[in-house]
N, C-alpha and C. Protein backbone atom coordinates (compact mmCIF):
# COMPACT_ATOMS: atom_id res chain seq x y z
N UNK A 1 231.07 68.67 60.08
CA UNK A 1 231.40 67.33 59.61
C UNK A 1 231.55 66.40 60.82
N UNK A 2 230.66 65.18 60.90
CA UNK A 2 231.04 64.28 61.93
C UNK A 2 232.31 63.82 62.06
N UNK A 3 233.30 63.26 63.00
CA UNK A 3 234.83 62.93 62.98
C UNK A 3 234.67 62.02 62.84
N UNK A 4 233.34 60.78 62.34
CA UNK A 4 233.93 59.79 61.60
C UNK A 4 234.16 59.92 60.11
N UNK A 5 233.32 60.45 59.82
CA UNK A 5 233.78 61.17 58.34
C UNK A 5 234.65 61.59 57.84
N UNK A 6 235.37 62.23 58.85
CA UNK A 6 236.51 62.86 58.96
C UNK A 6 237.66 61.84 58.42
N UNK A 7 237.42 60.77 59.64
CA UNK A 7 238.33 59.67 59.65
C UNK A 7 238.21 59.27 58.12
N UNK A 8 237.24 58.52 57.45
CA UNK A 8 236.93 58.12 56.21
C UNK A 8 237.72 59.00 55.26
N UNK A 9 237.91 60.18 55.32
CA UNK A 9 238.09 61.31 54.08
C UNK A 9 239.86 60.67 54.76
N UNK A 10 240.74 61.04 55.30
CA UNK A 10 242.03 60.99 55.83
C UNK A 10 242.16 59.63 55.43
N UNK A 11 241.49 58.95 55.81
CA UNK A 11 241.86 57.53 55.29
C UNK A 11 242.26 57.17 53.01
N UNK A 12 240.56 57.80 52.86
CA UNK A 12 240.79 58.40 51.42
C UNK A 12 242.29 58.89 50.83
N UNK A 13 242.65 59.97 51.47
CA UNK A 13 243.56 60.82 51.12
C UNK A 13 245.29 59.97 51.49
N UNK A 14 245.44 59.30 52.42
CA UNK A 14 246.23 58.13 52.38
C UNK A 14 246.44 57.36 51.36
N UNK A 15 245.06 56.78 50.72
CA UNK A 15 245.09 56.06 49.38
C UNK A 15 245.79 56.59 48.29
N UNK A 16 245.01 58.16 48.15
CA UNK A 16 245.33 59.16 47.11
C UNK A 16 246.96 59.21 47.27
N UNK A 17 247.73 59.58 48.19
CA UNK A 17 248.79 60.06 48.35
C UNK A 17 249.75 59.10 48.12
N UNK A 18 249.31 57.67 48.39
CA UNK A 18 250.09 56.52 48.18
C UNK A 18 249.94 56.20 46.88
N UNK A 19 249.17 56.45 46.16
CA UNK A 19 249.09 55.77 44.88
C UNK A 19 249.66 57.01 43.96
N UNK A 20 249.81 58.29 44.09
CA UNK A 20 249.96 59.20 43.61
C UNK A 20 251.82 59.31 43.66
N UNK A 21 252.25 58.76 45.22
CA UNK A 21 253.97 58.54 45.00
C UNK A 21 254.37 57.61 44.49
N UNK A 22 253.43 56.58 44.47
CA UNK A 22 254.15 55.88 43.94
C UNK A 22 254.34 55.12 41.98
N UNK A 23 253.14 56.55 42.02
CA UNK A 23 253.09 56.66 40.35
C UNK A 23 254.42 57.10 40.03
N UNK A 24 255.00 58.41 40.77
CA UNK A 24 256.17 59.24 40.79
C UNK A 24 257.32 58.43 40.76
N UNK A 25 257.26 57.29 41.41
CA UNK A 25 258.86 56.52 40.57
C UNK A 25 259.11 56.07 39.56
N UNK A 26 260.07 56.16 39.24
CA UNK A 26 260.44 55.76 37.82
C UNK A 26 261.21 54.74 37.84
N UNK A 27 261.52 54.18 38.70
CA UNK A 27 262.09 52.53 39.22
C UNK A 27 260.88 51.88 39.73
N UNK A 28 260.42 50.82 38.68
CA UNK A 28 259.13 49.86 39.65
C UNK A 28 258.10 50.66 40.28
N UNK A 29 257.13 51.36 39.55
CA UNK A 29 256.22 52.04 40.17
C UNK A 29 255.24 51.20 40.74
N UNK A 30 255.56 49.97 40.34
CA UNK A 30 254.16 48.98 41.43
C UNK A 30 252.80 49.23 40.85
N UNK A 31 252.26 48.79 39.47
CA UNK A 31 250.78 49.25 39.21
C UNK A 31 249.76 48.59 39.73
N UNK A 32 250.41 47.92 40.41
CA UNK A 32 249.06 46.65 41.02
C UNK A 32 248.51 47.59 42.22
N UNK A 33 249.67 47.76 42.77
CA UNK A 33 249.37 48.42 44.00
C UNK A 33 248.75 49.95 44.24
N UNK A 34 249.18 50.67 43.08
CA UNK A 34 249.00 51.92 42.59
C UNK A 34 247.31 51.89 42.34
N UNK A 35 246.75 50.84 41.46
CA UNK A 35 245.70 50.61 40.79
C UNK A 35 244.61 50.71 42.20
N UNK A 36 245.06 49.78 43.17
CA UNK A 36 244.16 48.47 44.48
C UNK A 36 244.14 50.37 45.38
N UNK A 37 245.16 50.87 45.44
CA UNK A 37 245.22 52.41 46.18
C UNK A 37 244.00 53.19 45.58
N UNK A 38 243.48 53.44 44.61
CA UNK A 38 242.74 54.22 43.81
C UNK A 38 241.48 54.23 43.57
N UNK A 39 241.02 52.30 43.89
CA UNK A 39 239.80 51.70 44.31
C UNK A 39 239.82 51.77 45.13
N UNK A 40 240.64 51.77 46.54
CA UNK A 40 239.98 51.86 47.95
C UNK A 40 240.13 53.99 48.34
N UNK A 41 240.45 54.70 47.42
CA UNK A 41 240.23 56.02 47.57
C UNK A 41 239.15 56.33 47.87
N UNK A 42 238.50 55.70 46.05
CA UNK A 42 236.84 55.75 45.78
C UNK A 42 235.81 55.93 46.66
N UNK A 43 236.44 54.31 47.40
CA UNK A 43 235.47 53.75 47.76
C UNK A 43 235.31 54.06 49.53
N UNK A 44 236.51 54.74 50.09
CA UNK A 44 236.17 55.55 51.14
C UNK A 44 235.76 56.75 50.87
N UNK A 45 235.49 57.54 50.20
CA UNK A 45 235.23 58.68 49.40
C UNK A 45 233.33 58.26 49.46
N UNK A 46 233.11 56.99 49.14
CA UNK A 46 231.80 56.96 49.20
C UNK A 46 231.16 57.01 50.17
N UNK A 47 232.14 55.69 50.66
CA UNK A 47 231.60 55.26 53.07
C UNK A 47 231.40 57.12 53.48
N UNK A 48 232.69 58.12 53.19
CA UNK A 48 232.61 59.10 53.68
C UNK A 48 231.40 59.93 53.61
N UNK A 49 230.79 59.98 52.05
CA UNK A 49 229.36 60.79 52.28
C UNK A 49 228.55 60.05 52.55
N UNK A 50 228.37 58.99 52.24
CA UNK A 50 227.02 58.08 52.84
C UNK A 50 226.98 58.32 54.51
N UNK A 51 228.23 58.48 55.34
CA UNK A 51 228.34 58.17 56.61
C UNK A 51 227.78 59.83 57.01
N UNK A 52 228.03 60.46 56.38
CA UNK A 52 228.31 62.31 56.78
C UNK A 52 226.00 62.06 56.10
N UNK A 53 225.63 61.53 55.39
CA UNK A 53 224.57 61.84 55.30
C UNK A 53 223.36 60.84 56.00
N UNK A 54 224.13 60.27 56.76
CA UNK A 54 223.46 58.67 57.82
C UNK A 54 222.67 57.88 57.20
N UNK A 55 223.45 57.60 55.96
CA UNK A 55 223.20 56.52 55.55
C UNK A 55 223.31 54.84 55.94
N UNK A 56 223.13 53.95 56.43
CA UNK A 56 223.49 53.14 56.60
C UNK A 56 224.19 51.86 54.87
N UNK A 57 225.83 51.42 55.11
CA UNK A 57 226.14 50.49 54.08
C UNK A 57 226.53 49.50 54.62
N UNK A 58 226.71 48.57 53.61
CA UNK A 58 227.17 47.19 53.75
C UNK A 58 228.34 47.57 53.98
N UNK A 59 229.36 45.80 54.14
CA UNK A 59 230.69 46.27 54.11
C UNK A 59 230.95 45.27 52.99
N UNK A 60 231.76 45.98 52.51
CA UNK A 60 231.69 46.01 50.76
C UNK A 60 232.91 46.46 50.23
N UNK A 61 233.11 46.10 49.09
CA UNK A 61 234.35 46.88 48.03
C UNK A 61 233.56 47.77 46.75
N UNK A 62 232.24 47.04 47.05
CA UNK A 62 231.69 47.07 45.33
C UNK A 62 231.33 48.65 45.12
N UNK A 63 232.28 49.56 44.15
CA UNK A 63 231.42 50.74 44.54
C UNK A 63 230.23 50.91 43.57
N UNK A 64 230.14 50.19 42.60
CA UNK A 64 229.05 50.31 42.07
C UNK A 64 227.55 50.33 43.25
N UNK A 65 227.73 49.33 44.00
CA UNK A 65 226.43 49.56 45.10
C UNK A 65 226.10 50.24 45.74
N UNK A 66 227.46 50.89 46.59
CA UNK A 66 227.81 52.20 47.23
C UNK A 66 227.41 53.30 46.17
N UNK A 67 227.69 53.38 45.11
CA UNK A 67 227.11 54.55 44.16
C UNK A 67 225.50 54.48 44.37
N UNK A 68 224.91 53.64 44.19
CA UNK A 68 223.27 53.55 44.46
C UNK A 68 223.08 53.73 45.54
N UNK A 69 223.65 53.89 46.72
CA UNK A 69 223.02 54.49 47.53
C UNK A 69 223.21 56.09 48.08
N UNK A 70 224.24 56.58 47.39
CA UNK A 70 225.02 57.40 47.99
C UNK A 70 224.06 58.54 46.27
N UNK A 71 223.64 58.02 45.01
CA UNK A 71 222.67 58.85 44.53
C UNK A 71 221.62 59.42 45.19
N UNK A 72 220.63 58.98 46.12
CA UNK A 72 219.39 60.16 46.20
C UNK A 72 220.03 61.44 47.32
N UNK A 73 221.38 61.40 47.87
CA UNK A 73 221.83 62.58 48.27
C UNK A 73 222.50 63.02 47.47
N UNK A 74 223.60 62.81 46.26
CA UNK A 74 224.32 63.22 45.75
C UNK A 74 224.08 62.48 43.89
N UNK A 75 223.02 63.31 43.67
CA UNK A 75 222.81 62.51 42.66
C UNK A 75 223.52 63.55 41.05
N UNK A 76 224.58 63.94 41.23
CA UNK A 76 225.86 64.30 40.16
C UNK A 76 226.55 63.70 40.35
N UNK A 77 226.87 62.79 41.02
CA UNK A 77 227.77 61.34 41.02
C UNK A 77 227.47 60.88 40.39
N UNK A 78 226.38 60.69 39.83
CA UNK A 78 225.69 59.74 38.36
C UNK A 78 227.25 60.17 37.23
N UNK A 79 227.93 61.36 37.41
CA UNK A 79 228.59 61.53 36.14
C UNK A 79 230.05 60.76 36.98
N UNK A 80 230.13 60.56 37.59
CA UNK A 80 231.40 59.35 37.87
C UNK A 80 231.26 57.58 38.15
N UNK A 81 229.93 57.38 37.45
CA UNK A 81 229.78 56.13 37.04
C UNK A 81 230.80 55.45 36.56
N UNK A 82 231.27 56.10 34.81
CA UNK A 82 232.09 55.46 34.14
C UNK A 82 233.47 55.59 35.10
N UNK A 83 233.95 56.08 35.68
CA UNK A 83 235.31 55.71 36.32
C UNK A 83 235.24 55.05 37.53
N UNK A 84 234.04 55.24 38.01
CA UNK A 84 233.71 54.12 39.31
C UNK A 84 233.46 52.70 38.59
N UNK A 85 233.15 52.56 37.69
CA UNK A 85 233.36 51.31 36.82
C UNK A 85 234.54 50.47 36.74
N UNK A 86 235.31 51.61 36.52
CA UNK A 86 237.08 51.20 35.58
C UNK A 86 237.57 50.92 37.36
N UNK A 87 237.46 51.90 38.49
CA UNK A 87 238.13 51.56 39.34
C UNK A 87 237.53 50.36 40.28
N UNK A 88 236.29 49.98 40.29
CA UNK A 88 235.34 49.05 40.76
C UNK A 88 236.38 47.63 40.47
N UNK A 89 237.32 47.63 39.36
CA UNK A 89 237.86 46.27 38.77
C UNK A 89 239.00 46.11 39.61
N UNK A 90 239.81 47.23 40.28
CA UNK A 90 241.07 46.96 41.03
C UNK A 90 240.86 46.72 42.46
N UNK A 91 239.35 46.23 42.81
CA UNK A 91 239.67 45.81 43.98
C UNK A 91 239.91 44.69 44.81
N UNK A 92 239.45 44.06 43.73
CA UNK A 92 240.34 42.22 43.81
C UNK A 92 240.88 41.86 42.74
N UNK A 93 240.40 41.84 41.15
CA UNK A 93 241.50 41.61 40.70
C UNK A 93 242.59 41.35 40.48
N UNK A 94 243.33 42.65 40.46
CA UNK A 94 244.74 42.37 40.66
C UNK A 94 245.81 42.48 41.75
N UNK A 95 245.07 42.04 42.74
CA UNK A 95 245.27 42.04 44.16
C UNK A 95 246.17 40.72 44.30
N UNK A 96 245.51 39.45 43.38
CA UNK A 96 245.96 38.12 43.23
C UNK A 96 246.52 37.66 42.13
N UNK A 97 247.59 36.77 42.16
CA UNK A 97 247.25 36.13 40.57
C UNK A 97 246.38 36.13 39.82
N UNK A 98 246.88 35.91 38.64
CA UNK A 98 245.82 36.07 37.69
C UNK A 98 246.11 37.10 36.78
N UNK A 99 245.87 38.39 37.07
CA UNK A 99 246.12 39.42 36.33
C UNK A 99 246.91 40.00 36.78
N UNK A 100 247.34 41.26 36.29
CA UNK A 100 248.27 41.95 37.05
C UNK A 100 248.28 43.36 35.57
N UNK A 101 248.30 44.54 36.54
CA UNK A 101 248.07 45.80 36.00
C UNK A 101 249.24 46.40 35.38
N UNK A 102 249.26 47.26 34.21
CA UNK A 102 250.11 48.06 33.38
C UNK A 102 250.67 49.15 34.46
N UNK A 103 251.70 49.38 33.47
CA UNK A 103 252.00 51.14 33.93
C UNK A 103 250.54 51.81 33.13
N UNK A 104 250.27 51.19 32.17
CA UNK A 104 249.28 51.87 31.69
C UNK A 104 247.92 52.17 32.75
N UNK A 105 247.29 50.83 33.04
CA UNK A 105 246.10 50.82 33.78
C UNK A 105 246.85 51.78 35.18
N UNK A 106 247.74 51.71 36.33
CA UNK A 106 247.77 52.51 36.98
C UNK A 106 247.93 54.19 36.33
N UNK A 107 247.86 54.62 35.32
CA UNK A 107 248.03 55.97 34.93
C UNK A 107 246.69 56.47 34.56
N UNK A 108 245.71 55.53 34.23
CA UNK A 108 244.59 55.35 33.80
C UNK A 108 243.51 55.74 35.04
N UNK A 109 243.82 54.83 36.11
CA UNK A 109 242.97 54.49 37.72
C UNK A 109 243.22 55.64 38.05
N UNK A 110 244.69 56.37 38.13
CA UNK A 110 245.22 57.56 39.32
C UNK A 110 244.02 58.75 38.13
N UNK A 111 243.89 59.05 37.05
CA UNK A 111 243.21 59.77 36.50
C UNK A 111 241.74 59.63 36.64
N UNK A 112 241.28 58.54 36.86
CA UNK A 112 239.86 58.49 37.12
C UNK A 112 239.74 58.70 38.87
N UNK A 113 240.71 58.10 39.42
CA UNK A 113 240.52 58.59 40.73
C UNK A 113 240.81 60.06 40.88
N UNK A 114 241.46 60.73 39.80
CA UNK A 114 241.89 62.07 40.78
C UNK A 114 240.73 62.71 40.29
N UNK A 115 239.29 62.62 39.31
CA UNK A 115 238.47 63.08 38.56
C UNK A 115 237.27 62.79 39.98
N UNK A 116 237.23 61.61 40.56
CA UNK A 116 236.22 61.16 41.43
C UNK A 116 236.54 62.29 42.72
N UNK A 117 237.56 61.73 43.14
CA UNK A 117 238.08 62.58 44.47
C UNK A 117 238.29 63.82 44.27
N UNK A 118 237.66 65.08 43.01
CA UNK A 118 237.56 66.14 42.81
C UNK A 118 236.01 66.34 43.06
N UNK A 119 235.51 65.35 42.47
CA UNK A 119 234.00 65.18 42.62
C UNK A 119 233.42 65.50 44.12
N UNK A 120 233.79 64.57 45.19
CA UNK A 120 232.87 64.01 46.30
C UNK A 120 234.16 65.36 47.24
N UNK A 121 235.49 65.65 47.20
CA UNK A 121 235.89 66.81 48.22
C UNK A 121 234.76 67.91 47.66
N UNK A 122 234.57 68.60 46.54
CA UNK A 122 233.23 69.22 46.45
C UNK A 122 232.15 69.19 47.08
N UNK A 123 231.86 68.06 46.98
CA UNK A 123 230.23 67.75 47.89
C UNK A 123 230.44 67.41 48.95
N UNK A 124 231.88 66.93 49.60
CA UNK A 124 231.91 67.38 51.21
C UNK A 124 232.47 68.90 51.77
N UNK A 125 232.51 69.41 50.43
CA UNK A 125 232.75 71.06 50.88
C UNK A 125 234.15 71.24 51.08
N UNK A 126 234.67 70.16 50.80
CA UNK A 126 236.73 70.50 50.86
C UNK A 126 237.46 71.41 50.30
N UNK A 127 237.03 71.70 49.42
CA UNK A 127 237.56 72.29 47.97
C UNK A 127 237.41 73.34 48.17
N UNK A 128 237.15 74.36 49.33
CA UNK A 128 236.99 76.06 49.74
C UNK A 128 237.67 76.91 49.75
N UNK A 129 238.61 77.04 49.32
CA UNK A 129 239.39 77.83 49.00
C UNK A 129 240.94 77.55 49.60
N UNK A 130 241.81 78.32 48.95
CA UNK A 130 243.56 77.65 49.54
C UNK A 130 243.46 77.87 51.43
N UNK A 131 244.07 77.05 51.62
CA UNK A 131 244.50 76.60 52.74
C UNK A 131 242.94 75.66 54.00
N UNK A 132 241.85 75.64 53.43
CA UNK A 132 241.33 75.38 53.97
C UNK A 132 241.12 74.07 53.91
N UNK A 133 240.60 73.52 55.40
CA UNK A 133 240.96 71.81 55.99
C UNK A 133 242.32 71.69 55.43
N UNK A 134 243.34 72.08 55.91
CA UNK A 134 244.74 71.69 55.27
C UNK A 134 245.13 69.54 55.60
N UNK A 135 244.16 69.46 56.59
CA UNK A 135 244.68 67.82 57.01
C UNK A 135 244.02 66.85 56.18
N UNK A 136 243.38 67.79 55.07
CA UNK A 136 243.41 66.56 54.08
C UNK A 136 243.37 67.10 53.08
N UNK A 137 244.29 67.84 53.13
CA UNK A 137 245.15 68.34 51.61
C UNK A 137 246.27 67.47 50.99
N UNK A 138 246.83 66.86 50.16
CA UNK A 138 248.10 66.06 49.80
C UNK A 138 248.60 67.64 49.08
N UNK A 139 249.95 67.34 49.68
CA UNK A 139 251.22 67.94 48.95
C UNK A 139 251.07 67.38 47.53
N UNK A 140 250.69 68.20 46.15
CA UNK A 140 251.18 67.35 45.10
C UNK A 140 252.51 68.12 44.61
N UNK A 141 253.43 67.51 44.19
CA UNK A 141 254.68 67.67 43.38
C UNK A 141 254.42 69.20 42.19
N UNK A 142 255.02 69.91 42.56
CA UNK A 142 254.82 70.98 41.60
C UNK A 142 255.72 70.67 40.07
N UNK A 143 254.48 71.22 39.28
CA UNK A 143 255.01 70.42 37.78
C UNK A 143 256.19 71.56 37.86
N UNK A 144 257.36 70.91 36.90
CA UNK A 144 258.57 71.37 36.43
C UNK A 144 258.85 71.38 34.76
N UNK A 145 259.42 72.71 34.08
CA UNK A 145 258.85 72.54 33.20
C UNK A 145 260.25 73.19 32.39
N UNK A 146 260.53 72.33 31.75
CA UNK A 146 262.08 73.03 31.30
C UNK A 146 262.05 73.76 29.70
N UNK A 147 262.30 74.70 29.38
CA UNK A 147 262.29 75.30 28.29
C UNK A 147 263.69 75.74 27.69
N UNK A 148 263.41 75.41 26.40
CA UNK A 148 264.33 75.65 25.80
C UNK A 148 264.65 76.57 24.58
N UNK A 149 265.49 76.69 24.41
CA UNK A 149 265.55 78.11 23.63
C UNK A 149 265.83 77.71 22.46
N UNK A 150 265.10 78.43 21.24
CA UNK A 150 265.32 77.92 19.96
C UNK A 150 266.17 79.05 19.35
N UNK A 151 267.35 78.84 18.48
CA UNK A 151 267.95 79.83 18.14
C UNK A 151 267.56 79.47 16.30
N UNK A 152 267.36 81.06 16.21
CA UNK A 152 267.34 80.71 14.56
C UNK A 152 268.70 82.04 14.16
N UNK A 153 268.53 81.27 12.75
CA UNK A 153 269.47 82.01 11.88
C UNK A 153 269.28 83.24 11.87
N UNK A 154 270.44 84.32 11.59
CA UNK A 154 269.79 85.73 11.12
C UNK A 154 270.16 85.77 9.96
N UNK A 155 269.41 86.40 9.01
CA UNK A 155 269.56 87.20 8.17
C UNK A 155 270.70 87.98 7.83
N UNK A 156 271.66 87.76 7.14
CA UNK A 156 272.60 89.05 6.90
C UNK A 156 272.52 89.82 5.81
C-alpha cells in the first residue's frame, strides 16, 4: 500500500470514529456533525482507492463523481451507489443553515457509511483477519446486553 493511501484510509477512519462517538451520546449527539463525518468517510474511502490505483481526481466532495471513476477498478462499488447517494447530501447541506439533520438522518448516514467502509476496507484488503493493520482498526463499543429472567408460575 502506498503511505499516501495510507494517510487517506487513517484520515477515513477519524471520520468513522468521530461520527460513530458521537452517535454514542445520549446528551446532544450533534447530527449535523455526525451526518458531514460520514460523507467525508466516504469520500476519503474513495480519494483512498483511486490514489492506491493512480488514478488521478478532482478536488471535490461530490462522491457521486469519485464513484465514476473509482468503477473501472472497482466496479462492485456499483452496489454502494444508493448510500453514496444518501451520504453525497451531507456534505454541504447541513453544514449551513438551512437544514439541519435528525437523530434520525445521523443513524441513517452512520449505517450507510458503516455498509460503504465495509465495502472499500475489503478492496483495500483491510478486513484480513483479527488483528491485522491494527492502525486503522476503530475500537467499537462492545454491545451489552442485559437479560432478564422470566419467572412463571408453577403448577401445584
Amino acid at each position: 500500500m502506498k503511505p499516501l493511501t495510507a494517510e487517506w484510509i487513517q484520515k477515513a477512519e477519524e471520520d468513522f470514529a468521530g461520527a460513530v462517538q458521537l452517535q454514542r451520546q445520549t446528551v446532544s449527539p450533534l447530527p449535523n456533525l455526525i451526518c458531514f463525518h460520514c460523507q467525508q468517510c466516504a469520500e476519503k474511502y474513495l480519494k483512498a482507492r483511486l490514489y492506491e490505483a493512480g488514478i488521478d481526481f478532482p478536488k471535490t466532495h461530490d462522491l457521486w463523481s469519485l464513484l465514476k471513476l473509482v468503477l473501472p477498478v472497482e466496479p462492485l462499488w456499483e452496489l454502494a451507489r444508493s448510500s453514496l447517494r444518501l451520504l453525497n447530501e451531507y456534505s454541504i447541506n447541513f453544514r449551513y443553515p438551512g437544514d439541519t439533520a435528525t437523530p434520525e438522518d445521523a443513524q441513517l448516514t452512520v449505517t450507510h457509511c458503516t455498509s460503504f467502509r465495509r465495502l472499500a476496507r475489503q478492496s483495500l484488503g483491510l478486513d484480513d483477519g483479527p488483528g491485522a493493520h491494527p492502525e486503522f482498526r476503530v475500537r467499537e463499543k462492545p454491545a451489552q446486553y442485559r437479560t432478564r429472567r422470566v419467572r412463571t408460575k408453577r403448577k401445584t
